[in-house]
N, C-alpha and C. Protein backbone atom coordinates (compact mmCIF):
# COMPACT_ATOMS: atom_id res chain seq x y z
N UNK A 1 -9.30 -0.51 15.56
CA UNK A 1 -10.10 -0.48 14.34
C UNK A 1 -9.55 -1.47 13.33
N UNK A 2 -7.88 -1.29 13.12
CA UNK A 2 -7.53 -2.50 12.55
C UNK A 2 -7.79 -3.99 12.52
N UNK A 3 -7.83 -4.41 14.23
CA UNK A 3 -7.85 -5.73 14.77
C UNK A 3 -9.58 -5.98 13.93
N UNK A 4 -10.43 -4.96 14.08
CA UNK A 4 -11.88 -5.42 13.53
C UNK A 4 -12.34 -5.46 12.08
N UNK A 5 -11.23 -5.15 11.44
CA UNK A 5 -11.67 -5.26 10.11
C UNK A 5 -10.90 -6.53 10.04
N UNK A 6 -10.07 -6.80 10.42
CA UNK A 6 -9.55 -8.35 9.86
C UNK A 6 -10.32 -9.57 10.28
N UNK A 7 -11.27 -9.21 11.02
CA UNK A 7 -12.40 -9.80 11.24
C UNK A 7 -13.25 -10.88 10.00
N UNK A 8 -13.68 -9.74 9.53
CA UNK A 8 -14.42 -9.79 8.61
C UNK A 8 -14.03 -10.38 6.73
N UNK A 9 -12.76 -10.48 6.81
CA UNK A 9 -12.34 -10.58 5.52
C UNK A 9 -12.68 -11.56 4.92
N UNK A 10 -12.12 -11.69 3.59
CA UNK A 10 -12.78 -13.01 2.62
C UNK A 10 -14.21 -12.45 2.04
N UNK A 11 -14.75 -11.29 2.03
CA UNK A 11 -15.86 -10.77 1.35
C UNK A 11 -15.73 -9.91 0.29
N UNK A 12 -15.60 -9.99 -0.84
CA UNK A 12 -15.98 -9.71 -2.30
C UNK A 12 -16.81 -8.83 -2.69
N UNK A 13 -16.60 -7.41 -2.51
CA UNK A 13 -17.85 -6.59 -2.69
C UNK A 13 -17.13 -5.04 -3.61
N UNK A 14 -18.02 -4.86 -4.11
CA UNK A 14 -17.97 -3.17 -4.92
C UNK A 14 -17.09 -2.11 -4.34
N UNK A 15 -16.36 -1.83 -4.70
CA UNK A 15 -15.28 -0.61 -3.58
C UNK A 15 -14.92 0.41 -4.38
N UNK A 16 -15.34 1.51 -3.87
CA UNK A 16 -14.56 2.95 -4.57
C UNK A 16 -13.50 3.45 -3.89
N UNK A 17 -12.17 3.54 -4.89
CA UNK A 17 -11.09 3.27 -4.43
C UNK A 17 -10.70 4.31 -3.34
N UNK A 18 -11.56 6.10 -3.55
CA UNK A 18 -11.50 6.93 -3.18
C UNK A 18 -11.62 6.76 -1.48
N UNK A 19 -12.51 6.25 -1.58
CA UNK A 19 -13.40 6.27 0.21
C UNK A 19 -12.40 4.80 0.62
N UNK A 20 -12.16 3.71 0.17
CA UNK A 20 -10.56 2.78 0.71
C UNK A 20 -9.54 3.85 1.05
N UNK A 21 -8.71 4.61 0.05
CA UNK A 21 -7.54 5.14 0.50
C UNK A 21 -7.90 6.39 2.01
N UNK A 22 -9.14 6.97 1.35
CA UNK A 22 -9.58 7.88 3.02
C UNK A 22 -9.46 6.71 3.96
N UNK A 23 -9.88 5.60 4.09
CA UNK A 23 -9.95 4.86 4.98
C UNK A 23 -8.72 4.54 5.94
N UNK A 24 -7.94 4.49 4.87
CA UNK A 24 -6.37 3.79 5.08
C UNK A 24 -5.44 4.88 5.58
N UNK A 25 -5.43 6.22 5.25
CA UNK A 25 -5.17 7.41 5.73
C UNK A 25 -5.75 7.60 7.39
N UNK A 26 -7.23 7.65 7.03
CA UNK A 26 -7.57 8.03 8.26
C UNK A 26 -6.77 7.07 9.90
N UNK A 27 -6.53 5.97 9.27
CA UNK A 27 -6.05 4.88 10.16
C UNK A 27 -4.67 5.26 10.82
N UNK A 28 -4.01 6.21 9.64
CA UNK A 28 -2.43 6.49 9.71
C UNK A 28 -2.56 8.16 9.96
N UNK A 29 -3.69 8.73 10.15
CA UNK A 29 -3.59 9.73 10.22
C UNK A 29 -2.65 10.41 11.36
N UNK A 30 -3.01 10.25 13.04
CA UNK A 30 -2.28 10.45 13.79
C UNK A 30 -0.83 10.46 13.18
N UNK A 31 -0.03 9.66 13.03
CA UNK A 31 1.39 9.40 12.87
C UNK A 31 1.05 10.82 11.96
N UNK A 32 0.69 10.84 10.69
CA UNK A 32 0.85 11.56 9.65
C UNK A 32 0.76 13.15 10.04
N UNK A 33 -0.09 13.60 10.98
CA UNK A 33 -0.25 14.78 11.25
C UNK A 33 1.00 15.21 12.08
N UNK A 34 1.68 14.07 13.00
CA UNK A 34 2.20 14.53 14.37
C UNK A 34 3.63 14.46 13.04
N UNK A 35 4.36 13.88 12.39
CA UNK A 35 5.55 13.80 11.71
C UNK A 35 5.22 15.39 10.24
N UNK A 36 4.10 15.77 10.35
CA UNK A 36 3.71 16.74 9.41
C UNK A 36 4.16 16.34 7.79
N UNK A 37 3.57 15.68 7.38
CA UNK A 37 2.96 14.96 6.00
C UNK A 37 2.28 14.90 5.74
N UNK A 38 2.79 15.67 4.27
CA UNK A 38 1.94 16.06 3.27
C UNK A 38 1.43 14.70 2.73
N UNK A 39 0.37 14.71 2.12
CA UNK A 39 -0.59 13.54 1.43
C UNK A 39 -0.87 14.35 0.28
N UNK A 40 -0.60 13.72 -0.88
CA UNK A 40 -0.86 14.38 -2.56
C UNK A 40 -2.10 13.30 -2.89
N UNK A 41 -2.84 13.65 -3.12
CA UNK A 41 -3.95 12.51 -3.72
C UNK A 41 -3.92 12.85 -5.46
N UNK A 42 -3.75 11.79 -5.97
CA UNK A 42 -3.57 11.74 -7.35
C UNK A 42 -4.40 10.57 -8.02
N UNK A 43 -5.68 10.84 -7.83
CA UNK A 43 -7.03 9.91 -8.13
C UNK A 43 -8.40 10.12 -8.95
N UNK A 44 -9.07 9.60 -9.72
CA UNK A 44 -10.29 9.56 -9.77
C UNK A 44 -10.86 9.11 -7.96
N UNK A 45 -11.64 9.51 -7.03
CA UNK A 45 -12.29 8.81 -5.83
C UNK A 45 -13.36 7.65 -6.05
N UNK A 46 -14.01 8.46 -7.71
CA UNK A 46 -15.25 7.61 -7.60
C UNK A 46 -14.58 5.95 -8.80
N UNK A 47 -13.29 5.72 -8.79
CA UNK A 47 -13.12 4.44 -9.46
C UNK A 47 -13.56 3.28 -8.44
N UNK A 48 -14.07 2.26 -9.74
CA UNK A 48 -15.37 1.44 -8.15
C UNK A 48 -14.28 -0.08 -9.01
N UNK A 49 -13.81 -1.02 -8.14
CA UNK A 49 -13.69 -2.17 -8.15
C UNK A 49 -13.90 -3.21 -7.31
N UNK A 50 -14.01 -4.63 -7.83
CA UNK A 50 -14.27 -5.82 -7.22
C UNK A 50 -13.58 -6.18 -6.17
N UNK A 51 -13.47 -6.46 -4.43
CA UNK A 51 -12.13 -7.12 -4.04
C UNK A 51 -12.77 -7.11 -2.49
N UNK A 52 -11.90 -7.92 -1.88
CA UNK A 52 -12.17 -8.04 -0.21
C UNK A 52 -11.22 -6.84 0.03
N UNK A 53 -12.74 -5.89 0.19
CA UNK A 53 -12.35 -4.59 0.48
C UNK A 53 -11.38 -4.40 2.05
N UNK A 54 -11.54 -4.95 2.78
CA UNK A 54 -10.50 -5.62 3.93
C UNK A 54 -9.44 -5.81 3.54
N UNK A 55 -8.74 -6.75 3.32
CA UNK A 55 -7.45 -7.26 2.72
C UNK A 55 -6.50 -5.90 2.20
N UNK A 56 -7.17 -5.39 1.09
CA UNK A 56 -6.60 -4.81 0.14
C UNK A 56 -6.23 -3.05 1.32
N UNK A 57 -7.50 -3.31 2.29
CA UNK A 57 -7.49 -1.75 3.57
C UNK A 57 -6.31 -2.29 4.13
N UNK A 58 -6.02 -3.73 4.82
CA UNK A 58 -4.87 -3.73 5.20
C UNK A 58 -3.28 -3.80 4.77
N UNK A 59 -3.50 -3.48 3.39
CA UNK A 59 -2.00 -4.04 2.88
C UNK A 59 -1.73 -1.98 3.06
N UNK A 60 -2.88 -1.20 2.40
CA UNK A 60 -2.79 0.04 2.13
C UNK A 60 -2.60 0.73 3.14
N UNK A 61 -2.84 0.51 4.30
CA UNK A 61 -2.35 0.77 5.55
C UNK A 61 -1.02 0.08 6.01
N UNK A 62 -0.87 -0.33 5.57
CA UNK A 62 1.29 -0.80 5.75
C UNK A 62 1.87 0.05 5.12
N UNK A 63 1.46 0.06 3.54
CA UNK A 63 2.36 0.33 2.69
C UNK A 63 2.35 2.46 2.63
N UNK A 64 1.13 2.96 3.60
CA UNK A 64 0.82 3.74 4.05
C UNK A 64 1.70 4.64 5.06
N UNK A 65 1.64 4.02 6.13
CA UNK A 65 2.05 3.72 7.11
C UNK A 65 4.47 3.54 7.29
N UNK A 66 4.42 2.59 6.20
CA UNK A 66 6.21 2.63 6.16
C UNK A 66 6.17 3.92 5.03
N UNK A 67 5.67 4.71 4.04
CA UNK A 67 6.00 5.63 3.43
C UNK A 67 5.84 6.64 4.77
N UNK A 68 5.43 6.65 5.97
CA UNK A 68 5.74 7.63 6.70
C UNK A 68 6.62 7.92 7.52
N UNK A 69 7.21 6.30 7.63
CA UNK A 69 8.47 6.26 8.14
C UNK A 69 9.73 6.53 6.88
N UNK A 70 9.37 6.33 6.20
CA UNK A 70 10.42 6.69 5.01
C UNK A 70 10.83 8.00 5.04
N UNK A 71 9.33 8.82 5.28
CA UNK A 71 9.85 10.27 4.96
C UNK A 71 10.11 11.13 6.57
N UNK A 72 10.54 10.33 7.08
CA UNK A 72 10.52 10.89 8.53
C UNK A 72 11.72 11.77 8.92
N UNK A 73 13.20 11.25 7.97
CA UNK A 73 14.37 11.78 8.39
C UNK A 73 14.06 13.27 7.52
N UNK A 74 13.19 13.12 6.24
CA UNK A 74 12.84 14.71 5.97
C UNK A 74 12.54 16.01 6.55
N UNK A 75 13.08 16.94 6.44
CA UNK A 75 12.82 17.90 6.66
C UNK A 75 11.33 18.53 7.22
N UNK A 76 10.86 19.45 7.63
CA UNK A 76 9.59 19.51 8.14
C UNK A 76 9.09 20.43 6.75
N UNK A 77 7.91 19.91 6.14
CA UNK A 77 7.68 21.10 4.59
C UNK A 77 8.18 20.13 3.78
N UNK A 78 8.96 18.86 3.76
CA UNK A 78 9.65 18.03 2.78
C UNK A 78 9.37 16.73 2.25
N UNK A 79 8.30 16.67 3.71
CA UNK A 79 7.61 14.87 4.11
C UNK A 79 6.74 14.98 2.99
N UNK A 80 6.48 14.15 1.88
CA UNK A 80 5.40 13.98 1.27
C UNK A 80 5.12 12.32 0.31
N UNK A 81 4.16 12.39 0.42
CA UNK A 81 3.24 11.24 0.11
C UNK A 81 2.27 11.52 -0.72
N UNK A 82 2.62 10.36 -2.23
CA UNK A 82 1.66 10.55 -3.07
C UNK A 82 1.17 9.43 -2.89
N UNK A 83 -0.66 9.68 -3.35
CA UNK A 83 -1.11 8.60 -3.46
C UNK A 83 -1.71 8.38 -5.14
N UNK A 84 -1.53 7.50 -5.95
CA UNK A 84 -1.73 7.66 -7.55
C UNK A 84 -2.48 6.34 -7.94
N UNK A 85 -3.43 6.37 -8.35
CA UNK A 85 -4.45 5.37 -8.98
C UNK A 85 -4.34 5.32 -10.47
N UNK A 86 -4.09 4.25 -11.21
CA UNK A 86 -4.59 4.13 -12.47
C UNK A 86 -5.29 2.78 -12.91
N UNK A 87 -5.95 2.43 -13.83
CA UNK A 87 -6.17 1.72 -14.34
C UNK A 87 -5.94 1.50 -15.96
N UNK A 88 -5.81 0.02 -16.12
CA UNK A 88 -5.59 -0.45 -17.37
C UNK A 88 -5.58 -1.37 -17.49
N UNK A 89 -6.77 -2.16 -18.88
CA UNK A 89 -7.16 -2.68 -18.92
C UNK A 89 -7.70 -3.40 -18.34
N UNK A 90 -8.02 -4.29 -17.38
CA UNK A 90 -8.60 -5.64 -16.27
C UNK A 90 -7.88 -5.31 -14.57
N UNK A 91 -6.88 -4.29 -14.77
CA UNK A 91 -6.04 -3.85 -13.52
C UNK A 91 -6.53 -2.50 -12.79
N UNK A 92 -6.45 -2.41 -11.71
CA UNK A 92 -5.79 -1.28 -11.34
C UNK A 92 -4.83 -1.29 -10.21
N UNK A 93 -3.87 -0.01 -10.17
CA UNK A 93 -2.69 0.23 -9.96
C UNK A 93 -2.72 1.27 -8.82
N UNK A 94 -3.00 0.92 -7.27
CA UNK A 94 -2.96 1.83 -6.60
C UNK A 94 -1.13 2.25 -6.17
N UNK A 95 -0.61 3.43 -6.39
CA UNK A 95 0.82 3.72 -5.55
C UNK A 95 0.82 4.21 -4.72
N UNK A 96 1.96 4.14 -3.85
CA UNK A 96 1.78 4.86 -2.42
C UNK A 96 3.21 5.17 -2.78
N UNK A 97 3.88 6.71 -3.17
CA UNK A 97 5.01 7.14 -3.67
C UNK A 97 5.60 8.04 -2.50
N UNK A 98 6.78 7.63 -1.82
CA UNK A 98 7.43 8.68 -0.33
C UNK A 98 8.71 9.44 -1.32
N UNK A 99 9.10 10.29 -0.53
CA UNK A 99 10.21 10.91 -1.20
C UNK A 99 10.87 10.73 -0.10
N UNK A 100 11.24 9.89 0.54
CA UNK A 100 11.94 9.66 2.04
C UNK A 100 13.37 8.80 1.75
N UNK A 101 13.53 7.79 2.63
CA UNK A 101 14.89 7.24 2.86
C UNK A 101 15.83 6.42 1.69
N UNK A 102 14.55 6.07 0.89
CA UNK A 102 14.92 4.98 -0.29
C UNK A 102 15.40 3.82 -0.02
N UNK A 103 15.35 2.88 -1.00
CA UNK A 103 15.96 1.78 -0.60
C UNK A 103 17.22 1.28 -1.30
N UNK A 104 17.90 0.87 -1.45
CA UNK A 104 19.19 0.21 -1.17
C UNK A 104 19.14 -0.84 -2.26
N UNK A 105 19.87 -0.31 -3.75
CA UNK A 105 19.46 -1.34 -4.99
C UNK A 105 19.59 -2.77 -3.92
N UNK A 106 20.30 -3.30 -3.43
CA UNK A 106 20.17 -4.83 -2.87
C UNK A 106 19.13 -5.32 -1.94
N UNK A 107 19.12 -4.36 -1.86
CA UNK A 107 17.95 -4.48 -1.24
C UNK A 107 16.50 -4.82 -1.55
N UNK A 108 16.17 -4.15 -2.97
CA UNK A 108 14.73 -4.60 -3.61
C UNK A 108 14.18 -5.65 -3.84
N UNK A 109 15.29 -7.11 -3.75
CA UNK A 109 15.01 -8.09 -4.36
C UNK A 109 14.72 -8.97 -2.56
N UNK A 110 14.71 -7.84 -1.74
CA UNK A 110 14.49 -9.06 -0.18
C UNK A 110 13.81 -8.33 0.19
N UNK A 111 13.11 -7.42 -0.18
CA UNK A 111 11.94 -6.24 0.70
C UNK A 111 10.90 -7.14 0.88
N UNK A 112 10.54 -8.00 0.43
CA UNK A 112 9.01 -8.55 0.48
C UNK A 112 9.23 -10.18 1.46
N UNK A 113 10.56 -10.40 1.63
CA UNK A 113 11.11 -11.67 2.16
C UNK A 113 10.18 -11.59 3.52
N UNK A 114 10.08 -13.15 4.45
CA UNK A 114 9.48 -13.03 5.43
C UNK A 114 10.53 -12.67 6.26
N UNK A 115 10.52 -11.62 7.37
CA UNK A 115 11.62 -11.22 8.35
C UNK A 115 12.72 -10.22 8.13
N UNK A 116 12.32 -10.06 6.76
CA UNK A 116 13.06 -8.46 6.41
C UNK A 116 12.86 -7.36 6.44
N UNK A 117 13.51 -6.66 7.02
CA UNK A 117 13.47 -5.09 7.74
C UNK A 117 14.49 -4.75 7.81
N UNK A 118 14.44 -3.54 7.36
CA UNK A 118 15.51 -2.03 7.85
C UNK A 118 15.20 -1.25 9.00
N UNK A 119 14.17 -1.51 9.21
CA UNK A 119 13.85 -0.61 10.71
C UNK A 119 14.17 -1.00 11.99
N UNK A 120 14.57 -0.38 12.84
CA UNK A 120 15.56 -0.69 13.76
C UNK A 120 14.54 -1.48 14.95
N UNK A 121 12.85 -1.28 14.67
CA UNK A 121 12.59 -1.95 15.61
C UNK A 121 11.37 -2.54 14.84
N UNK A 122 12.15 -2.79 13.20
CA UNK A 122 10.67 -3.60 12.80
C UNK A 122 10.66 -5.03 12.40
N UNK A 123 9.87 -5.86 12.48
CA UNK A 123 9.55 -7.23 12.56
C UNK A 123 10.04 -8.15 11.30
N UNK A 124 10.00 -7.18 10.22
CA UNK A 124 9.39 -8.33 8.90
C UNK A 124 8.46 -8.57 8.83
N UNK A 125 7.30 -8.29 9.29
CA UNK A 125 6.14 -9.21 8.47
C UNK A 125 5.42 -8.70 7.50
N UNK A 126 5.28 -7.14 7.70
CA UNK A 126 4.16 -6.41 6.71
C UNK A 126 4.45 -5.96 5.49
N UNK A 127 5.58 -6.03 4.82
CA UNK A 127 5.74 -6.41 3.55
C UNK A 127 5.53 -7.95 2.94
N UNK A 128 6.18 -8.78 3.65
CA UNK A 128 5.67 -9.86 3.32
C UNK A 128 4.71 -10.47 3.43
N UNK A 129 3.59 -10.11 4.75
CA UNK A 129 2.29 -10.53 4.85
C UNK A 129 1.29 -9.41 3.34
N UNK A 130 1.69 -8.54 3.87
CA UNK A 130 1.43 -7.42 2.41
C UNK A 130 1.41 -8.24 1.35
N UNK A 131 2.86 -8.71 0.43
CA UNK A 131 2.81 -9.13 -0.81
C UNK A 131 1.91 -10.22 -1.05
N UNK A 132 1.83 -11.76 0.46
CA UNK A 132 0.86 -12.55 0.16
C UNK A 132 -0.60 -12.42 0.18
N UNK A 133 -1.37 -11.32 0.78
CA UNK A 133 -2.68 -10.68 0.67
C UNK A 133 -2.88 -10.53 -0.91
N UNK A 134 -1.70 -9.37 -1.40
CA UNK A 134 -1.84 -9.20 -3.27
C UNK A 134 -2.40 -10.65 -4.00
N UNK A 135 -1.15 -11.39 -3.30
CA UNK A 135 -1.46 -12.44 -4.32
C UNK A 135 -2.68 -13.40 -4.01
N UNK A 136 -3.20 -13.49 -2.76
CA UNK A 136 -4.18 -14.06 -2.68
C UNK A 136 -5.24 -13.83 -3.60
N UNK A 137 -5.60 -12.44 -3.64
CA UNK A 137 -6.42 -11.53 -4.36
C UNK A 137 -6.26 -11.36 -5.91
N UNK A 138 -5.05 -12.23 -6.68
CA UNK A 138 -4.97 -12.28 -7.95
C UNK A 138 -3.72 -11.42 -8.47
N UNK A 139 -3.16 -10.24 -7.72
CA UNK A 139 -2.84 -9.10 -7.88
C UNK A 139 -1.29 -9.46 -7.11
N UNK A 140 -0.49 -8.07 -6.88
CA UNK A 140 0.73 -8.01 -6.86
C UNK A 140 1.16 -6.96 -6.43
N UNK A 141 2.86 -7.04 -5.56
CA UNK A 141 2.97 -5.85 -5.23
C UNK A 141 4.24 -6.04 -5.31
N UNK A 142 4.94 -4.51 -6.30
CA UNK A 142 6.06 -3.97 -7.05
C UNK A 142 6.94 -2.94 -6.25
N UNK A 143 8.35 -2.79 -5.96
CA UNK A 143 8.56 -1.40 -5.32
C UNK A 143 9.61 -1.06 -6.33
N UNK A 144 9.50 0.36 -6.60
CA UNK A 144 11.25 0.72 -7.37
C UNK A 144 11.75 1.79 -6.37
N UNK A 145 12.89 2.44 -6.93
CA UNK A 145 13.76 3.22 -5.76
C UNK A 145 14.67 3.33 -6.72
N UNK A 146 15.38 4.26 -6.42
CA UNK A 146 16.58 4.93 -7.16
C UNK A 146 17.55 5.10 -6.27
N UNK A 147 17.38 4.62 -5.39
CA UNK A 147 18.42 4.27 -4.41
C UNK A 147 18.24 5.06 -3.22
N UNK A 148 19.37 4.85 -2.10
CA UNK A 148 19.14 5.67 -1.16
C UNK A 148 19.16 7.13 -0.89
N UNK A 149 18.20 7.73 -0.25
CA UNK A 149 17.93 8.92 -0.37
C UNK A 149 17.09 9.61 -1.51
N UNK A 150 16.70 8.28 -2.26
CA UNK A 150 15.66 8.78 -3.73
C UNK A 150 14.34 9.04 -3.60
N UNK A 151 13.54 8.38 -2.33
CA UNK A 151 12.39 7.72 -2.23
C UNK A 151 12.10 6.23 -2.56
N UNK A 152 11.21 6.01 -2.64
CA UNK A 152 10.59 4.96 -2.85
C UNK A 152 8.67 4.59 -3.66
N UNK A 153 8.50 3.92 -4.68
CA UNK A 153 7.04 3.92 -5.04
C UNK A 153 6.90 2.09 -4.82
N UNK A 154 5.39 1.92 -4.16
CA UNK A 154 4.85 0.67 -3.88
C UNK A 154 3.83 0.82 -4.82
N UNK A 155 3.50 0.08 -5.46
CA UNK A 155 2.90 -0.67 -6.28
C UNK A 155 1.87 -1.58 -6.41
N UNK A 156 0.86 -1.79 -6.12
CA UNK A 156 -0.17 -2.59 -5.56
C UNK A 156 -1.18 -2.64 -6.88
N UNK A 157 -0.92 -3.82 -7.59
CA UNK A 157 -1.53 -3.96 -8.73
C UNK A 157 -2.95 -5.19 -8.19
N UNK A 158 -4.31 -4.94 -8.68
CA UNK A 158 -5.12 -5.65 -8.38
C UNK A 158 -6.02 -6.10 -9.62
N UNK A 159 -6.70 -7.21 -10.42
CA UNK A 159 -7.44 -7.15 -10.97
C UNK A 159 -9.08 -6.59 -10.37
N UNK A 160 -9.55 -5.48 -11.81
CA UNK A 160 -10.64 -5.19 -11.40
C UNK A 160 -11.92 -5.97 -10.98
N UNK A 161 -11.87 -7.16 -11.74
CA UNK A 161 -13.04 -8.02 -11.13
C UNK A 161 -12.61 -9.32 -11.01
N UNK A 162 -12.77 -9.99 -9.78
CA UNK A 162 -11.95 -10.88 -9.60
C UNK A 162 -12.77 -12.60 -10.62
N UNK A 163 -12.22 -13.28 -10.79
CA UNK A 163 -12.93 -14.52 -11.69
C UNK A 163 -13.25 -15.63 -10.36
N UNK A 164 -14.63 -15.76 -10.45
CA UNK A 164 -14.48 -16.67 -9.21
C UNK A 164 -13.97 -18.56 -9.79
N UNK A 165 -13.15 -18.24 -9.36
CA UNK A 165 -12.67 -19.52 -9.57
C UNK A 165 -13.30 -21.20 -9.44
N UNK A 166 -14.37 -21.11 -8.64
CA UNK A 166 -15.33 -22.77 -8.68
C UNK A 166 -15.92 -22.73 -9.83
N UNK A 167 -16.25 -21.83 -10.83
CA UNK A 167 -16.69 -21.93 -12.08
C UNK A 167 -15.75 -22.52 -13.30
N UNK A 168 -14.24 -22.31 -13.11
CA UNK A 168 -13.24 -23.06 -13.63
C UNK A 168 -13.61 -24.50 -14.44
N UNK A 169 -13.18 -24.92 -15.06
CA UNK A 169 -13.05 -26.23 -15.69
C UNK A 169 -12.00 -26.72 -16.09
């Protein structure tokens, strides 16, 4: 299902953020049910913004996806995952918040590097393919942590309507 939405990307259309994050869940669901994680939804559903509703499904499915590995060494009843929407002003601010492994103050400043990983059998790419999607899209992506064993919150800041840029001068 993944491989076919990346298909399609580069399209600019109306998105309610509600029915994206079901989307992005549903994708990660398996993992999520079989590791027993909790999902907190902390949203308006019906907030509607501008964006290649693609792109933005695949970064939310990474950043989805490693909060479940984060909370994996948790306890069973302990795994949880918030998901928190806001907006302000011209932005909005989707988080994907784990209470899992945390990261490693030295760590924050190479999380998004190409080829960096803590996971014993992971690649590097999907934080860093992650952060360059944000920025393609105008937008950005933030993590904090309080260190190890704190959790972790991702950050995925997007403008609400994007400016098409050939109109520029």
């Amino acid at each position: 299902m993944q491989q076919s939405l990346a298909r399609v990307a580069g399209v600019m259309t109306d998105v309610e953020v509600g029915e994206l994050l079901e989307d992005a869940l549903k994708i990660n669901q398996a993992g999520l049910n079989r590791h027993h994680v909790k999902v907190v939804r902390d949203f308006d559903p019906k907030i509607l913004f501008t964006t290649d509703r693609h792109k933005v499904l695949q970064i939310l499915i990474n950043l989805i996806s490693n909060a479940k590995y984060a909370v994996d060494g948790a306890p069973d009843g302990k795994r949880e995952i918030v998901l928190r929407v806001r907006t302000q002003d011209e932005t909005i601010c989707i988080e994907v918040i784990d209470n899992g492994v945390g990261i490693d103050p030295q760590n924050l400043t190479r999380i998004f590097s190409y080829g960096f990983t803590t996971k014993k059998d992971g690649h590097g790419f999907g934080l860093h393919s992650a952060a360059l999607a944000a920025k393609e899209l105008g937008g950005r992506i933030e993590v904090r942590s309080e260190g190890l064993g704190k959790g972790a919150t991702f950050a995925l800041t997007l403008p609400v309507k994007k400016e098409v840029a050939a109109h520029a001068s």
